[in-house]
N, C-alpha and C. Protein backbone atom coordinates (compact mmCIF):
# COMPACT_ATOMS: atom_id res chain seq x y z
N UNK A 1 96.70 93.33 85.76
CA UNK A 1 96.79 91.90 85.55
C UNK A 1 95.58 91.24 86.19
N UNK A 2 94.91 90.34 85.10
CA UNK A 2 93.54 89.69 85.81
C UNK A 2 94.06 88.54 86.98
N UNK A 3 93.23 88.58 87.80
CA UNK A 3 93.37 87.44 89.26
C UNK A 3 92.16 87.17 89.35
N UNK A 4 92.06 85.59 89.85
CA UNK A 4 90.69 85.25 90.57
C UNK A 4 90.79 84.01 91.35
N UNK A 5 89.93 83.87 92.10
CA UNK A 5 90.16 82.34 93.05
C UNK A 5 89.34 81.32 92.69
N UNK A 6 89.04 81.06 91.18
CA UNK A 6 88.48 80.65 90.10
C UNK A 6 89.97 79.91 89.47
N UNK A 7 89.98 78.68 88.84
CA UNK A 7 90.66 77.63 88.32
C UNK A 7 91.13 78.30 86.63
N UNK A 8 89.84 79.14 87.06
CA UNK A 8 90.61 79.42 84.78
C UNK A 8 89.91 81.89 84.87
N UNK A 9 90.50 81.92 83.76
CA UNK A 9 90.11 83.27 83.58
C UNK A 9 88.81 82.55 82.43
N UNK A 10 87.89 83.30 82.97
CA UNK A 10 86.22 83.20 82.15
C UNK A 10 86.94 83.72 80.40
N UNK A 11 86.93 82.96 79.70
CA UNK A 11 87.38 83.36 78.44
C UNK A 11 88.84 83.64 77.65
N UNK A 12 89.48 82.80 78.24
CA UNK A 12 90.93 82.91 78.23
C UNK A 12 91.09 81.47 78.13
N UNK A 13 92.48 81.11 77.82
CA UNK A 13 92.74 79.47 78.08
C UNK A 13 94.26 79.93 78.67
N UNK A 14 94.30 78.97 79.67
CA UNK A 14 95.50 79.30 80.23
C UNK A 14 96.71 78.17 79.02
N UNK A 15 97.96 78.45 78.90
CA UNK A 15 98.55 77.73 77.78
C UNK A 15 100.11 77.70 78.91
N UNK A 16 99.92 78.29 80.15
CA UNK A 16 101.42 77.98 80.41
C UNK A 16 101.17 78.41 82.33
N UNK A 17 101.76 77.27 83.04
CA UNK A 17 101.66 77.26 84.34
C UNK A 17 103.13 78.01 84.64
N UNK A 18 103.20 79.07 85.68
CA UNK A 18 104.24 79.84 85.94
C UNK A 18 104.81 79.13 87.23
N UNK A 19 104.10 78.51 87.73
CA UNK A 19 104.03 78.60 89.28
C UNK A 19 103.65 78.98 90.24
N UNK A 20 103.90 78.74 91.47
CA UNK A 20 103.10 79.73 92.74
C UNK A 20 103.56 80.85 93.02
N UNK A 21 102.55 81.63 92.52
CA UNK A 21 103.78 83.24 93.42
C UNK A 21 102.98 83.41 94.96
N UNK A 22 103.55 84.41 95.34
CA UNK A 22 103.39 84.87 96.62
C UNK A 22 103.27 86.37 96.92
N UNK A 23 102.64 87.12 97.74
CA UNK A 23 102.99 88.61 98.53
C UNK A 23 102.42 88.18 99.66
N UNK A 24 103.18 89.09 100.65
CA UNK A 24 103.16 89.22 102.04
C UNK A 24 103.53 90.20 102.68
N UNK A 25 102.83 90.43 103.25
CA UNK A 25 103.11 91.36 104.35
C UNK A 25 103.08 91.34 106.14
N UNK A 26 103.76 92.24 106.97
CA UNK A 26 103.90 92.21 108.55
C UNK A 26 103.29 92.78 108.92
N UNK A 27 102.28 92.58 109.64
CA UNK A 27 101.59 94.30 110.66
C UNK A 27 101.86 94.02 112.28
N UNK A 28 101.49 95.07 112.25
CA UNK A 28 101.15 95.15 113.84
C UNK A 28 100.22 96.44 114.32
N UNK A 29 99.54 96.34 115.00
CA UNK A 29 99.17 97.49 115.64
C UNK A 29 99.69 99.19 116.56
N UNK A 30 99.16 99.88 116.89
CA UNK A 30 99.90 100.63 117.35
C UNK A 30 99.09 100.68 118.79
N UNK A 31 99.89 101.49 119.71
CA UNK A 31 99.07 100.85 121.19
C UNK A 31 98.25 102.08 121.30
N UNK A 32 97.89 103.35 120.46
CA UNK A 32 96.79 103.80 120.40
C UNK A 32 95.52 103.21 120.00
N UNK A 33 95.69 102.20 118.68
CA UNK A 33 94.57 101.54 118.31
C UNK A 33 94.46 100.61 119.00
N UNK A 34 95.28 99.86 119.68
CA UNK A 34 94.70 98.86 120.80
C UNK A 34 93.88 99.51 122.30
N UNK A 35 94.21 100.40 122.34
CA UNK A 35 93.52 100.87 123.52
C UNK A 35 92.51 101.67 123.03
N UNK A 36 91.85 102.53 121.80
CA UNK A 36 90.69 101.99 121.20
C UNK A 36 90.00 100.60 120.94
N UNK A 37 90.41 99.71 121.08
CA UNK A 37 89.88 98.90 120.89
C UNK A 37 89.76 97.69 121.71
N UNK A 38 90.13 98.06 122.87
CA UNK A 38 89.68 97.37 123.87
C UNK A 38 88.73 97.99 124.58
N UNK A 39 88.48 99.70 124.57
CA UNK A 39 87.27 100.12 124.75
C UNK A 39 86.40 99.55 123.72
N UNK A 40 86.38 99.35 122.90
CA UNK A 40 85.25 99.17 121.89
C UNK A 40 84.66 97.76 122.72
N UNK A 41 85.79 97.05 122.84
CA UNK A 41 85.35 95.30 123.00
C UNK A 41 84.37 95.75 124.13
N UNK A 42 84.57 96.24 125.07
CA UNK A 42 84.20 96.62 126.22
C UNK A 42 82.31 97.07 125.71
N UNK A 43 81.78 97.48 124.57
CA UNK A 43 80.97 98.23 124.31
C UNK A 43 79.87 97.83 123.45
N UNK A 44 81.50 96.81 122.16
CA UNK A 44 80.75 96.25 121.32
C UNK A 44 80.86 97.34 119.82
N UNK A 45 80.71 96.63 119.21
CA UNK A 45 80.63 96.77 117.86
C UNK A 45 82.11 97.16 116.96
N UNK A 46 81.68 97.29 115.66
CA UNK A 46 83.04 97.09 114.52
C UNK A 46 84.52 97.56 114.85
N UNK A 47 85.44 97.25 115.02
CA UNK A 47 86.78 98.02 114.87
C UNK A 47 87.40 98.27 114.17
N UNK A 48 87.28 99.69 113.80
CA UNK A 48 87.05 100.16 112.21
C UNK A 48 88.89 100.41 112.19
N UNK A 49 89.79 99.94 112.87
CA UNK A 49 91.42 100.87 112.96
C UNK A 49 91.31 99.52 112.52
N UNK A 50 91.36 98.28 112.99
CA UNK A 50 91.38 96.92 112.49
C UNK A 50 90.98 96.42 110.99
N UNK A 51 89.53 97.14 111.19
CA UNK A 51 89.32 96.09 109.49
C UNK A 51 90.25 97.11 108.64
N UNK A 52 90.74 98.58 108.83
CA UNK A 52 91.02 99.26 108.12
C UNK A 52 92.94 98.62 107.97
N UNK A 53 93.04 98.00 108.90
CA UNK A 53 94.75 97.92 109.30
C UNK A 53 94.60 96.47 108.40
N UNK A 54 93.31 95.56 108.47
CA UNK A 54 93.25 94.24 107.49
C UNK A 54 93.21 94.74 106.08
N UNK A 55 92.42 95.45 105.23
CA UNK A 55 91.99 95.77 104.47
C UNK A 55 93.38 96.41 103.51
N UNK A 56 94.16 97.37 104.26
CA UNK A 56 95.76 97.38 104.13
C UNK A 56 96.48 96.39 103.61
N UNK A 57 96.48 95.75 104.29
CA UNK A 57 97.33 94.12 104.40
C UNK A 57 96.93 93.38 103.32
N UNK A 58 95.49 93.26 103.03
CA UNK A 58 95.35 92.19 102.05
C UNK A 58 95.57 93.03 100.46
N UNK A 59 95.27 94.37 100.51
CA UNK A 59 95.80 95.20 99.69
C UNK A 59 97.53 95.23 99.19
N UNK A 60 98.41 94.99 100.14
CA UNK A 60 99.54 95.00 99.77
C UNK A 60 99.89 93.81 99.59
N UNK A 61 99.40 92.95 100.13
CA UNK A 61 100.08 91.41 99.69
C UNK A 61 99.70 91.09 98.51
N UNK A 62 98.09 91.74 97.97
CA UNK A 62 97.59 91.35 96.37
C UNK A 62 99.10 92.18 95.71
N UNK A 63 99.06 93.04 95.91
CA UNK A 63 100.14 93.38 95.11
C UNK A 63 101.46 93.37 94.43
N UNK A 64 102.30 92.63 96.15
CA UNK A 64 103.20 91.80 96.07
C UNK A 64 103.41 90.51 95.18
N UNK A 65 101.76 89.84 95.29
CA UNK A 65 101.69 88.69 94.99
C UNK A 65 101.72 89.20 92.83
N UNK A 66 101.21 90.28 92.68
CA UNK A 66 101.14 90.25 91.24
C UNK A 66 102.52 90.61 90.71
N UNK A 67 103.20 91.42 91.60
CA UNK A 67 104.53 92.14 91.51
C UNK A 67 105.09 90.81 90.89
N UNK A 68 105.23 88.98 91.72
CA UNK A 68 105.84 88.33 91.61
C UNK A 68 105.50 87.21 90.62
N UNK A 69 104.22 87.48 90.23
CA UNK A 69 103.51 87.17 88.78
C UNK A 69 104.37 87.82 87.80
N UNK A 70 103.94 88.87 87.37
CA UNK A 70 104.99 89.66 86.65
C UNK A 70 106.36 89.38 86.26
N UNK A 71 107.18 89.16 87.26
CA UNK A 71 108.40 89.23 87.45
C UNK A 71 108.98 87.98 86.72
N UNK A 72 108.12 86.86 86.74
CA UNK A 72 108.19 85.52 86.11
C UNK A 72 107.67 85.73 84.68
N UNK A 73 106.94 86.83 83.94
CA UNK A 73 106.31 86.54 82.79
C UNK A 73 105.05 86.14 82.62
N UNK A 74 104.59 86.10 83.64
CA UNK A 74 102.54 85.97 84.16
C UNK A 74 102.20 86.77 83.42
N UNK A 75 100.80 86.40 82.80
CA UNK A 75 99.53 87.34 82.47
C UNK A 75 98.00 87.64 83.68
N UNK A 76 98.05 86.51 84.12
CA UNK A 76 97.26 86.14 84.91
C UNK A 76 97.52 85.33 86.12
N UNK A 77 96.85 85.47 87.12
CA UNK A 77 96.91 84.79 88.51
C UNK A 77 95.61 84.15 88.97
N UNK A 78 95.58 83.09 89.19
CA UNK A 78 94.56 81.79 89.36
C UNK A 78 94.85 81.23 90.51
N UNK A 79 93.64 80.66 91.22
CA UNK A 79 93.48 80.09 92.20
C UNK A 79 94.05 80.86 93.67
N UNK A 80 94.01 82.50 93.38
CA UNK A 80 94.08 83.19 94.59
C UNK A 80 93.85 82.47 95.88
N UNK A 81 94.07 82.68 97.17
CA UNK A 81 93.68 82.22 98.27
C UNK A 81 94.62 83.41 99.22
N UNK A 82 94.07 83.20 100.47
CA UNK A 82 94.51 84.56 101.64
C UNK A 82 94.97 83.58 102.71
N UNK A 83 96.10 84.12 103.18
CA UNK A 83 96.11 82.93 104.98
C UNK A 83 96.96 83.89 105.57
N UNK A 84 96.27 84.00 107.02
CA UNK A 84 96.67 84.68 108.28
C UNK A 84 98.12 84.16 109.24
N UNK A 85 99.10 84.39 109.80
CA UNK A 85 99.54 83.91 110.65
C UNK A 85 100.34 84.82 112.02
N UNK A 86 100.19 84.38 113.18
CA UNK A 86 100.49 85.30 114.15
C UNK A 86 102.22 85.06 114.43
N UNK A 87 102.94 86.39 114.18
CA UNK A 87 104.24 85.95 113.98
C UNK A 87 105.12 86.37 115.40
N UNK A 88 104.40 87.15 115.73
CA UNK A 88 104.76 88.23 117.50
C UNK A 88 103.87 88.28 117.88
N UNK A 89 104.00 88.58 119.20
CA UNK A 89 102.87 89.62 119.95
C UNK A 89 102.50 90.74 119.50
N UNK A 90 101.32 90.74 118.98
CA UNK A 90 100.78 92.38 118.20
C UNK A 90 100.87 91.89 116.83
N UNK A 91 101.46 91.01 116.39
CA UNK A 91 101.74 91.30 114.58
C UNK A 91 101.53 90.12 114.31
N UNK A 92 101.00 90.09 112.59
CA UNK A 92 100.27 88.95 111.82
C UNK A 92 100.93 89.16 110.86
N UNK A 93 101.25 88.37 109.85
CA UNK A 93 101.91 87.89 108.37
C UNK A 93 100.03 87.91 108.10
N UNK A 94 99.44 88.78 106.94
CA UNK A 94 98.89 88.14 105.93
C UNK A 94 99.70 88.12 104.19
N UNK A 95 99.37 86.67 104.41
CA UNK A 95 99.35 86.17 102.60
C UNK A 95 98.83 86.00 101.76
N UNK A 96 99.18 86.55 100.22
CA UNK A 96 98.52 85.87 99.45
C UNK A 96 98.97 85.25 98.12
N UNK A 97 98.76 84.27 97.59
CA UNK A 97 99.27 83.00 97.18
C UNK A 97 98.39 82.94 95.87
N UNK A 98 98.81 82.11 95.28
CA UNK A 98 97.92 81.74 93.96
C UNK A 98 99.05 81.30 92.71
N UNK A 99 98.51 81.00 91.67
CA UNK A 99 99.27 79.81 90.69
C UNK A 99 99.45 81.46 89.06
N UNK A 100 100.53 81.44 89.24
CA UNK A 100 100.73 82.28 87.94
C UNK A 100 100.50 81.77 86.54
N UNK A 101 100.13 82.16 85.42
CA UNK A 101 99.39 81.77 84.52
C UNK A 101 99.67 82.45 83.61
N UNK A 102 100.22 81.49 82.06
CA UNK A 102 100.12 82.61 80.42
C UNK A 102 98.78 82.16 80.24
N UNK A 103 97.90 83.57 80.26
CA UNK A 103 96.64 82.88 79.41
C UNK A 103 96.34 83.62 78.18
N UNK A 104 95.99 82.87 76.88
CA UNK A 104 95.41 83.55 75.67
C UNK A 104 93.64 83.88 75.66
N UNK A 105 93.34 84.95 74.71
CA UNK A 105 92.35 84.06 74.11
C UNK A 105 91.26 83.07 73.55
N UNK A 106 90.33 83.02 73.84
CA UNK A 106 89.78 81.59 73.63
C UNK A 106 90.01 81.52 72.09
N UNK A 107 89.90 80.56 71.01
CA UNK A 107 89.56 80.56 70.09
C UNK A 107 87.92 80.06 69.97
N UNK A 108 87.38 81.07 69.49
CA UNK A 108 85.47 80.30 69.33
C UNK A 108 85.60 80.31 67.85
N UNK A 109 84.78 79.29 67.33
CA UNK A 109 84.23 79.38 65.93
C UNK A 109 83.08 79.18 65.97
């Protein structure tokens, strides 16, 4: 299913607003990767258990979020967007959000 954080699909006309869907997901860390990574802070440079534990997250919430496209009769998902929130100690909600969409077709002549 096409997605973008773009108002329309490049060559499509959207003909029917679904609504907002949603996916989300919980993480948290594990206290091995935090104690990698407070050596790192200590040292400096990337924290690769992190972007890899983000990279996860925004992976499963796209998915969620199309799962719930779908589920309504979506073709498409428009106006994507991502938002973080700290829900515990150790753990973050990322989301992701966007406007479900029937889109056709363009007609060109």
């Amino acid at each position: 299913m096409p997605f973008t954080n773009i108002e329309t699909i490049p060559g499509q006309t959207i003909v029917q607003s679904m609504g907002v869907v949603t996916g989300s997901t919980v993480r948290s860390k594990n206290i091995f990767k935090d104690i990698g990574a407070g050596l790192k802070n200590i040292v400096g440079g990337e924290l690769k258990a992190y972007t890899e534990l983000l990279q996860e997250s925004r992976n499963q919430s796209l998915y969620r979020m199309l799962a719930d496209a779908q589920a309504r009769g979506a073709n498409a998902v428009v106006n994507v967007r991502f938002t973080t929130s700290s829900v515990a100690g150790g753990a973050a909600e990322l989301l992701a959000y966007g406007t479900a969409v029937i889109v056709a077709p363009m007609n060109i002549q």
